[in-house]
PDB file of N, CA and C in Angstrom:
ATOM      1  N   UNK A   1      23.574   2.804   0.401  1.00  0.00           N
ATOM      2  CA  UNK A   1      22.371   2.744  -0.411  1.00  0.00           C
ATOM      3  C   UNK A   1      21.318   1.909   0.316  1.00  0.00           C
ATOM      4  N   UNK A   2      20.086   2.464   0.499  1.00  0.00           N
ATOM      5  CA  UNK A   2      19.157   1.742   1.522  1.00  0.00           C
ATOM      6  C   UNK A   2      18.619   0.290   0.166  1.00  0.00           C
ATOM      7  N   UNK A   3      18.172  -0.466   0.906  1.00  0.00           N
ATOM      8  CA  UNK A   3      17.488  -1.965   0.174  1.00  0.00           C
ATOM      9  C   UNK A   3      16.029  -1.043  -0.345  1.00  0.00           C
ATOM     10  N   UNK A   4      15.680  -1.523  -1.659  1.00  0.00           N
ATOM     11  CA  UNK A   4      14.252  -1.695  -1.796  1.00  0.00           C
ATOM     12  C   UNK A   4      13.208  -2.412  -1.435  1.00  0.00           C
ATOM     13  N   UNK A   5      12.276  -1.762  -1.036  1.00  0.00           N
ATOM     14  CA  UNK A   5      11.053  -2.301  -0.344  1.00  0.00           C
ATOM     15  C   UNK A   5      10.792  -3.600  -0.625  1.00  0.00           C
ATOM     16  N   UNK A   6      10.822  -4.289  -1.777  1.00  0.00           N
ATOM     17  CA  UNK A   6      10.445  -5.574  -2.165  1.00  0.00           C
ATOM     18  C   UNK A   6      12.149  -6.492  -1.362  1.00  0.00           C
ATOM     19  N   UNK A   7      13.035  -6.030  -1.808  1.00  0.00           N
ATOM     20  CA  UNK A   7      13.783  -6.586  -0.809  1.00  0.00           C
ATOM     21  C   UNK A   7      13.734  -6.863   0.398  1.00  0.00           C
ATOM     22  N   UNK A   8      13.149  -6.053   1.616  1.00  0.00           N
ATOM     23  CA  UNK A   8      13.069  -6.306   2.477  1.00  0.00           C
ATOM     24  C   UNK A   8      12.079  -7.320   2.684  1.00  0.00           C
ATOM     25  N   UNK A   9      10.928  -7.201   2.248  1.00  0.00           N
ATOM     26  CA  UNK A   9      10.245  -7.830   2.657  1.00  0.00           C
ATOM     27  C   UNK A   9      10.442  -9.174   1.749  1.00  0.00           C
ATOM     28  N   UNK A  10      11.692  -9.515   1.387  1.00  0.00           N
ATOM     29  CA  UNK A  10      11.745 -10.737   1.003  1.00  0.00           C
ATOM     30  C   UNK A  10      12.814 -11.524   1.968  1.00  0.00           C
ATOM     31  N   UNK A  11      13.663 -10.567   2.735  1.00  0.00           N
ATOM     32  CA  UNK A  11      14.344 -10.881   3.785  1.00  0.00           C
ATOM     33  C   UNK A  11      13.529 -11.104   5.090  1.00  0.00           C
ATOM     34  N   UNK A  12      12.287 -10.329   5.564  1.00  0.00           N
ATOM     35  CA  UNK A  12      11.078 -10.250   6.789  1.00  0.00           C
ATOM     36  C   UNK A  12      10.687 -11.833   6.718  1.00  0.00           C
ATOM     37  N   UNK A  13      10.260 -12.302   5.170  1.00  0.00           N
ATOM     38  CA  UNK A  13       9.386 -13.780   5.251  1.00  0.00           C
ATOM     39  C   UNK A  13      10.173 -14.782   5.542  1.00  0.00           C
ATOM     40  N   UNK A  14       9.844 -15.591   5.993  1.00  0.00           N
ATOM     41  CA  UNK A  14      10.393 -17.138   6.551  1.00  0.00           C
ATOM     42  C   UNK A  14      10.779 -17.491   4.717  1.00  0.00           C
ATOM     43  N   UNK A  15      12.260 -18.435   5.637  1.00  0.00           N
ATOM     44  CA  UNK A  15      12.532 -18.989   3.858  1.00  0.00           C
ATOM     45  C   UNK A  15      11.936 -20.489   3.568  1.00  0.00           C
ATOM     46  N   UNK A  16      11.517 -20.023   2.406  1.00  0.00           N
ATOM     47  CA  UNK A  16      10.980 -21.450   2.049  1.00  0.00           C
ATOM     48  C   UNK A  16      11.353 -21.607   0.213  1.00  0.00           C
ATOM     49  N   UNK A  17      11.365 -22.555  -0.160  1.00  0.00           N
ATOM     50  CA  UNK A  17      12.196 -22.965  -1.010  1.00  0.00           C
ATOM     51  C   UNK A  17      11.240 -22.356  -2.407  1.00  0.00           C
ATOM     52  N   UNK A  18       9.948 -22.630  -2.646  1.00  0.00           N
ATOM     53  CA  UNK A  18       9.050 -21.794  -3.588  1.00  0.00           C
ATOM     54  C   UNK A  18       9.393 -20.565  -3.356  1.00  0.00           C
ATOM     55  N   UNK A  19       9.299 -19.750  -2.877  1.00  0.00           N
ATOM     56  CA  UNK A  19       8.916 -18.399  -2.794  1.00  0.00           C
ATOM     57  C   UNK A  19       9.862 -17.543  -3.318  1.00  0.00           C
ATOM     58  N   UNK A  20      11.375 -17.466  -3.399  1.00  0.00           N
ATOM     59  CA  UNK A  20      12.158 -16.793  -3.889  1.00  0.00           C
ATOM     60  C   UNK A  20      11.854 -16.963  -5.542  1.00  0.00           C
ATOM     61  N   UNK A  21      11.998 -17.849  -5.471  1.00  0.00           N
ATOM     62  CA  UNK A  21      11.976 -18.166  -7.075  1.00  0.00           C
ATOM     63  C   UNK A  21      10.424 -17.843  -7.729  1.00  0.00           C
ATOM     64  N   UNK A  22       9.509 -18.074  -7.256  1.00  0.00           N
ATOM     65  CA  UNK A  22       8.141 -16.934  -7.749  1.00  0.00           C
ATOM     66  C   UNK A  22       8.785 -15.716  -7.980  1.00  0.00           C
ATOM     67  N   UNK A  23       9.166 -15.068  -6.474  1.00  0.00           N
ATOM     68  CA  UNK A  23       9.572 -13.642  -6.612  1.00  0.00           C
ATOM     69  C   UNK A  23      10.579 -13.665  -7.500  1.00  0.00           C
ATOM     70  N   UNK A  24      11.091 -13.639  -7.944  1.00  0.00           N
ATOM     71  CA  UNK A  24      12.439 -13.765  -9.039  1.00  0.00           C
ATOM     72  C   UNK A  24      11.374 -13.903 -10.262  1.00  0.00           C
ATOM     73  N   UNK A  25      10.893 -14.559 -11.205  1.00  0.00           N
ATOM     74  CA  UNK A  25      10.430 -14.352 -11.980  1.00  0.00           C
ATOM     75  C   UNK A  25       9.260 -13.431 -11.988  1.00  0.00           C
ATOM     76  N   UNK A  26       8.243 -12.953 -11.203  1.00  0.00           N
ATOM     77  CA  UNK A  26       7.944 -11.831 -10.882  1.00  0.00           C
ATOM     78  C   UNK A  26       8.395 -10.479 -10.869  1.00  0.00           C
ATOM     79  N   UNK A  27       9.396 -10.780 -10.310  1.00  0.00           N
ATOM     80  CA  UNK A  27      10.120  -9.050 -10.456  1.00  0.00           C
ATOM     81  C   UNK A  27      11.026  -8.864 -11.959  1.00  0.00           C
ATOM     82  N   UNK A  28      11.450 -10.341 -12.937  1.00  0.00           N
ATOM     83  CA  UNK A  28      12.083  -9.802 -14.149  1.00  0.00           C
ATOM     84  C   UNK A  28      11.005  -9.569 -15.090  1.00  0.00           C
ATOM     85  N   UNK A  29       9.501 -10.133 -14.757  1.00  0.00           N
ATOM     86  CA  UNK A  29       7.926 -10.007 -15.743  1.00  0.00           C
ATOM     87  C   UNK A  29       7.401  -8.521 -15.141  1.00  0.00           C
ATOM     88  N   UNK A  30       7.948  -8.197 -13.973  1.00  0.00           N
ATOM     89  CA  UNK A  30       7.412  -6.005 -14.063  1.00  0.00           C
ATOM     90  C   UNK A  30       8.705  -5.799 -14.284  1.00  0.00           C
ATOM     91  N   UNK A  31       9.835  -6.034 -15.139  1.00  0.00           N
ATOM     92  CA  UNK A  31      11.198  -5.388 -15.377  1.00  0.00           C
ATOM     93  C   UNK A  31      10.621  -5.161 -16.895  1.00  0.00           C
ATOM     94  N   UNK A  32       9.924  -6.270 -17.509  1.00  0.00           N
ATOM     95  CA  UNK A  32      10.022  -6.286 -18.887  1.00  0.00           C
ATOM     96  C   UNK A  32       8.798  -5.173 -19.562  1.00  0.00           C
ATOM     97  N   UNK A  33       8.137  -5.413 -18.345  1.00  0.00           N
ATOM     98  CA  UNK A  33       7.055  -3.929 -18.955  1.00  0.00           C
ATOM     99  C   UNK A  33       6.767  -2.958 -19.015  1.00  0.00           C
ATOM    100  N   UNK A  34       6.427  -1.862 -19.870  1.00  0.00           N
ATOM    101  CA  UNK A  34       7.055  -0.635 -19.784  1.00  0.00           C
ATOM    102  C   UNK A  34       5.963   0.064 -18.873  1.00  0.00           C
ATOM    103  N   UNK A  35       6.068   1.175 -18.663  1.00  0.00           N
ATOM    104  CA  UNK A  35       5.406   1.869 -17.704  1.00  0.00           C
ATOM    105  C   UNK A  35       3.853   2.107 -17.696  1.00  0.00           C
ATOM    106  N   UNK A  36       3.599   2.495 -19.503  1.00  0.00           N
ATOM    107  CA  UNK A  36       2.204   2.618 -19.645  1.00  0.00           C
ATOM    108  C   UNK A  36       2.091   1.650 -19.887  1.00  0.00           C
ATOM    109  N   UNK A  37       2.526   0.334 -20.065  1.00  0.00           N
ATOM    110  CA  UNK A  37       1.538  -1.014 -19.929  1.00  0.00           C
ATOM    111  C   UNK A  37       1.023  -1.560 -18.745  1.00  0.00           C
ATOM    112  N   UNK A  38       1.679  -0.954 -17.467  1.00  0.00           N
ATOM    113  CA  UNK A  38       1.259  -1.392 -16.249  1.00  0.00           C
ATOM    114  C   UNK A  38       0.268  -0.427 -16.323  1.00  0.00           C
ATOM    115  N   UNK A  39       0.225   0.849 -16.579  1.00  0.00           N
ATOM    116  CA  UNK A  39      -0.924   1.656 -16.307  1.00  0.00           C
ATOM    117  C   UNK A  39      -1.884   1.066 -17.248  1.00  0.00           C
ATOM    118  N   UNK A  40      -2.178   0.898 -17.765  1.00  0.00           N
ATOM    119  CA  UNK A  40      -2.907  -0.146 -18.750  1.00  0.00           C
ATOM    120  C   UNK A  40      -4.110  -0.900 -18.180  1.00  0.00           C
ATOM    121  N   UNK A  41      -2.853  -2.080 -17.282  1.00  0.00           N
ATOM    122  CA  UNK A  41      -3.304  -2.680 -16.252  1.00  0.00           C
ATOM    123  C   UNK A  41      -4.287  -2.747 -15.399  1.00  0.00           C
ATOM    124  N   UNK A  42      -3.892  -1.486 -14.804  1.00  0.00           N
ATOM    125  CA  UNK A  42      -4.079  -1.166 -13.518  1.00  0.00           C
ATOM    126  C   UNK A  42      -5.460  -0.415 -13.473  1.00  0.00           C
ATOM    127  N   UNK A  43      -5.408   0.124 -14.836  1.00  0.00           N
ATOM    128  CA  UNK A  43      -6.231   1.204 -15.209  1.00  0.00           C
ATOM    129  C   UNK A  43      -7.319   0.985 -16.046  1.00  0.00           C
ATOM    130  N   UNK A  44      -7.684  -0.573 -16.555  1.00  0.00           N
ATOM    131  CA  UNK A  44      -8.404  -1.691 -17.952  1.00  0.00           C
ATOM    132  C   UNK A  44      -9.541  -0.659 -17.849  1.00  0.00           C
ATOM    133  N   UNK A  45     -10.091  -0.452 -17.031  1.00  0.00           N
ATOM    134  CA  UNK A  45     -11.550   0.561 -17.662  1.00  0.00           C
ATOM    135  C   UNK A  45     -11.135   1.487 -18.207  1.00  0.00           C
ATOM    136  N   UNK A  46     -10.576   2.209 -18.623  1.00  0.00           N
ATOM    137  CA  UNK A  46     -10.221   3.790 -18.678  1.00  0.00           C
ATOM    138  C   UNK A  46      -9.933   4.039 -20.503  1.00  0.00           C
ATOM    139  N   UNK A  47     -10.788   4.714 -20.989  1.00  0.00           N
ATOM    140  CA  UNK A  47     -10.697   4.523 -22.718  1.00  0.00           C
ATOM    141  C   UNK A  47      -9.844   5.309 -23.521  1.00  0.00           C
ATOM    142  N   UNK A  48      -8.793   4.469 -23.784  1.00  0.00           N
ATOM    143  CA  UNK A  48      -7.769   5.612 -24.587  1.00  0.00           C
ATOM    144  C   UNK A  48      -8.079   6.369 -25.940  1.00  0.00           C
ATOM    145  N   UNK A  49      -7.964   7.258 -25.948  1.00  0.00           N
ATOM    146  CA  UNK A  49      -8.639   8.035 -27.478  1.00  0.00           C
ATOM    147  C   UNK A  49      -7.549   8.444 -28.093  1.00  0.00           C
ATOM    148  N   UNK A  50      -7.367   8.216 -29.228  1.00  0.00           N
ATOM    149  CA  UNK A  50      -6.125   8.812 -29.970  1.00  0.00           C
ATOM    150  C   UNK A  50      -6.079  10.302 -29.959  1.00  0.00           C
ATOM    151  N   UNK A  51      -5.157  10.688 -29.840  1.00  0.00           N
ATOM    152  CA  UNK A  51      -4.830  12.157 -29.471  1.00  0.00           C
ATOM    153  C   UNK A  51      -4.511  12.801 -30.421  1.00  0.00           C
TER     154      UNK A  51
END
């Protein structure tokens, strides 16, 4: 099974004692949100109309 991208590049950076642990709570705060809330996000101008 190949590593995910965010994995690697958490193995590429020099270790330093902050940084895992950002990334670690980072990656379980986009675990907890669902898909259209990131599009949401990503997307804040865009006007949803009830359908």
């Amino acid at each position: 099974m190949m590593p995910r991208k965010r994995e690697e590049q958490v193995l590429k950076q020099p270790a330093a004692k902050d940084q895992p642990e950002k990334k670690e709570v980072q990656s379980s705060a986009a675990i907890a949100k669902s898909p259209a809330e990131e599009f949401r996000e990503k997307h804040s101008n865009v006007e949803f109309k009830p359908g």
